[in-house]
Every structure is written in C-alpha cells, then in structure tokens.
N, C-alpha and C. Protein backbone atom coordinates (compact mmCIF):
# COMPACT_ATOMS: atom_id res chain seq x y z
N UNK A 1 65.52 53.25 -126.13
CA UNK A 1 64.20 53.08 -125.57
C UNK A 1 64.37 52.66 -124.11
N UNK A 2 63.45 53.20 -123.17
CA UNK A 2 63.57 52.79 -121.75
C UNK A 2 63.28 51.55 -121.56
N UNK A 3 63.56 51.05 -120.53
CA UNK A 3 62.78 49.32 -120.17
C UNK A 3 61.38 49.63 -119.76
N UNK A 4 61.00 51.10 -119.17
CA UNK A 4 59.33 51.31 -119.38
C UNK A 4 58.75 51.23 -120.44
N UNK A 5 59.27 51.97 -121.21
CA UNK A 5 58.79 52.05 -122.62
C UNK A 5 58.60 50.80 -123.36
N UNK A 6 59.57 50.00 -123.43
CA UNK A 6 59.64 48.49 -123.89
C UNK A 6 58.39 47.41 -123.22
N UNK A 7 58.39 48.00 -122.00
CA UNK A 7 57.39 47.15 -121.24
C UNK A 7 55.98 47.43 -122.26
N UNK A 8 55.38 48.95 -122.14
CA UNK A 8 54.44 49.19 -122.38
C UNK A 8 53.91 48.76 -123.81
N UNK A 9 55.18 49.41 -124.97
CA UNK A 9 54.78 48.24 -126.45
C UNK A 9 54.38 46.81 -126.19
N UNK A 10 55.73 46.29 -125.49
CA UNK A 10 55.19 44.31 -125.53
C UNK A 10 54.01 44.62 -125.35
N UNK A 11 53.19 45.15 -123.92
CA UNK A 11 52.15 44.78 -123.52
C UNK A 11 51.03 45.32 -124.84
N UNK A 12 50.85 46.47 -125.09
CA UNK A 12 50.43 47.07 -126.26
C UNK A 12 50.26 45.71 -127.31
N UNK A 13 51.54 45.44 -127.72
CA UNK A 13 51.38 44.46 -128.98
C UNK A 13 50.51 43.10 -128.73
N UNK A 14 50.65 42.48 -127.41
CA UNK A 14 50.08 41.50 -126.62
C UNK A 14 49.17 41.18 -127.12
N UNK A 15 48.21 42.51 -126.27
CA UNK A 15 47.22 43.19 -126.10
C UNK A 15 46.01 42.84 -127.64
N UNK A 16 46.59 43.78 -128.47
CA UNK A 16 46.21 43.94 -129.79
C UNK A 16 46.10 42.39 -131.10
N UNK A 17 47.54 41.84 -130.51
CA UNK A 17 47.40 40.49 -131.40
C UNK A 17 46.84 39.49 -130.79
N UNK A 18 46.44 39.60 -129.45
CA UNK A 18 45.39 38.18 -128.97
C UNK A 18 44.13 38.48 -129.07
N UNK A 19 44.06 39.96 -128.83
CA UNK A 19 42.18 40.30 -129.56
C UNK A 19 42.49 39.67 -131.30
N UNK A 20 43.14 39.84 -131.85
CA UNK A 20 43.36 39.24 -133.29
C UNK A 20 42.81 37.49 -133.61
N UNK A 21 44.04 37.19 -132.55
CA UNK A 21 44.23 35.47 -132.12
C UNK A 21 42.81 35.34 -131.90
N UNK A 22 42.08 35.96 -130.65
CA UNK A 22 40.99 35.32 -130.40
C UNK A 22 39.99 35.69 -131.53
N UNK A 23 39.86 36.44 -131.90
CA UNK A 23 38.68 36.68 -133.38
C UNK A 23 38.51 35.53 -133.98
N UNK A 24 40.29 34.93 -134.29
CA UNK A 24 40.44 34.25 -135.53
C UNK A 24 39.79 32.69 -135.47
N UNK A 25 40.39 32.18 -133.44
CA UNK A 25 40.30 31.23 -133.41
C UNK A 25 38.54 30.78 -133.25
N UNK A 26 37.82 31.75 -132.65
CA UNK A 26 36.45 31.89 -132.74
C UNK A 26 35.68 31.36 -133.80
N UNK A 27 36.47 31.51 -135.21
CA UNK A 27 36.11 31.67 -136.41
C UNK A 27 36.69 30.50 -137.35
N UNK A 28 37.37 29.22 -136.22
CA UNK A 28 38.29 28.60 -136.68
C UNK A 28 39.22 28.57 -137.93
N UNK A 29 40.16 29.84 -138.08
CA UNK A 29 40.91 30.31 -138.61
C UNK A 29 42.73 29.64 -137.72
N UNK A 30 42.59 28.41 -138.16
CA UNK A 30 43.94 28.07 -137.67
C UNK A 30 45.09 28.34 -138.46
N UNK A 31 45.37 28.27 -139.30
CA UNK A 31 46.42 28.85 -140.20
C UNK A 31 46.81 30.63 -140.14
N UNK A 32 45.82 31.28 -139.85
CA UNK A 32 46.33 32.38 -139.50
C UNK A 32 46.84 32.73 -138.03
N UNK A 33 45.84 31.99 -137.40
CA UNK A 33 46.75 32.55 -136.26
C UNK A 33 48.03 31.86 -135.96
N UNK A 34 48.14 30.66 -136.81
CA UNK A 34 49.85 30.24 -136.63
C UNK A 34 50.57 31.28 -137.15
N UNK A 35 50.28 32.03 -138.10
CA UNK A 35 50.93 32.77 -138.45
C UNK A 35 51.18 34.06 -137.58
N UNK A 36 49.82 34.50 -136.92
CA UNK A 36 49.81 35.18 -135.88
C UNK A 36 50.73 35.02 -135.12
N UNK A 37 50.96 33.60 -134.32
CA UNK A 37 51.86 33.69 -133.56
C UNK A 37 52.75 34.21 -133.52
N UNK A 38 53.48 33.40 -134.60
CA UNK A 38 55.01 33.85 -135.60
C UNK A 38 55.28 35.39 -135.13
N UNK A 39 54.38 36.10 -135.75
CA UNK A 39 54.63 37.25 -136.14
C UNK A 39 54.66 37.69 -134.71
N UNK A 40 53.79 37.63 -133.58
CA UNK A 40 53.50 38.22 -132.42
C UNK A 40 55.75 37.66 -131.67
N UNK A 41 55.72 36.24 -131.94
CA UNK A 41 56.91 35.63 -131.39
C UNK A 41 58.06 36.78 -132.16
N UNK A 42 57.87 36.88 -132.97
CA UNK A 42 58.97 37.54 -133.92
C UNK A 42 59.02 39.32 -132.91
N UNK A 43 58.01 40.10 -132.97
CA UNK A 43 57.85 41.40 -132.25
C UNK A 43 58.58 41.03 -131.11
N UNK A 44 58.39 39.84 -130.07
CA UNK A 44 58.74 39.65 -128.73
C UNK A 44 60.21 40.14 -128.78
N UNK A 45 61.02 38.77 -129.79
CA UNK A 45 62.50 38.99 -130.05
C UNK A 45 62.66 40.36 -130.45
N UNK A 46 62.38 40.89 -131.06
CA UNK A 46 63.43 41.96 -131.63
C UNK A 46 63.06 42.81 -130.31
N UNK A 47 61.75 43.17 -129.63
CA UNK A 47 62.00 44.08 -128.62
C UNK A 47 62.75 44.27 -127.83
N UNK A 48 62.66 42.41 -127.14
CA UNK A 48 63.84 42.32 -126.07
C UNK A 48 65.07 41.98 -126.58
N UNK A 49 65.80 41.40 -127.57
CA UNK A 49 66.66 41.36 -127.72
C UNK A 49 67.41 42.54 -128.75
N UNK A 50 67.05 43.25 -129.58
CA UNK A 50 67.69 43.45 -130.36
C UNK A 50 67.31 45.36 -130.26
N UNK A 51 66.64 46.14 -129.67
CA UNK A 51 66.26 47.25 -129.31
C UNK A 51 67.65 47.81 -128.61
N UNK A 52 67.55 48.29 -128.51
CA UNK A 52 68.78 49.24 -127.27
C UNK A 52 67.87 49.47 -125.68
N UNK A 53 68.35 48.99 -125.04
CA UNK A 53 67.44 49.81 -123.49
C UNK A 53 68.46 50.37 -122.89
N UNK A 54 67.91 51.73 -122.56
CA UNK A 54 68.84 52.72 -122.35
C UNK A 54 68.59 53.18 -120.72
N UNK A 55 69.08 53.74 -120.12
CA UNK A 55 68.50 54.19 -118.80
C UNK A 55 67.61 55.50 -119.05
N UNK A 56 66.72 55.81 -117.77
CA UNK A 56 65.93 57.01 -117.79
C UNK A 56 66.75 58.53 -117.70
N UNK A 57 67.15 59.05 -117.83
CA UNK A 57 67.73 60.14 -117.60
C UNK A 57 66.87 61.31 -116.03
C-alpha cells in the first residue's frame, strides 16, 4: 500500500468513527465509545505499523 493510500484510509476511518463517537457521546453512550476508541486506536496501529508501505511506482 502507498503512504497516499494509507493516508487516505486513516483519514477515511477517522472520519467515519468520530461521526460514530459523536452520535454516541450525544446520547451519553460512554461505554461504547470506549470501546470505540479501542477499536478506532487498534485500526491506527495496524495501518501504520504493521501494513507494508511500498513506494509509488
């Protein structure tokens, strides 16, 4: 995967799980969005660390 490409998921996933986060916390749903976090923290790691970034050709 490129480091563009990588950029654009994180932001994508960001994106998508803080419209989530904010629904939840609106709704005082604290237990999920801890879990939210988690899960959002967990996507972060494996993108940047554990993906391959390859150059553009």
């Amino acid at each position: 995967m490129t480091k563009y490409t990588k950029i654009k998921v994180t932001i994508a996933i960001t994106f998508l799980m803080g419209f989530g986060f904010y629904m939840m916390i609106r709704k005082n749903l604290y237990i999920p969005c801890a879990i939210l976090a988690v899960v959002w923290l967990s996507h972060m790691i494996y993108f940047i660390f554990k993906v391959d970034t390859c150059k553009p050709k």
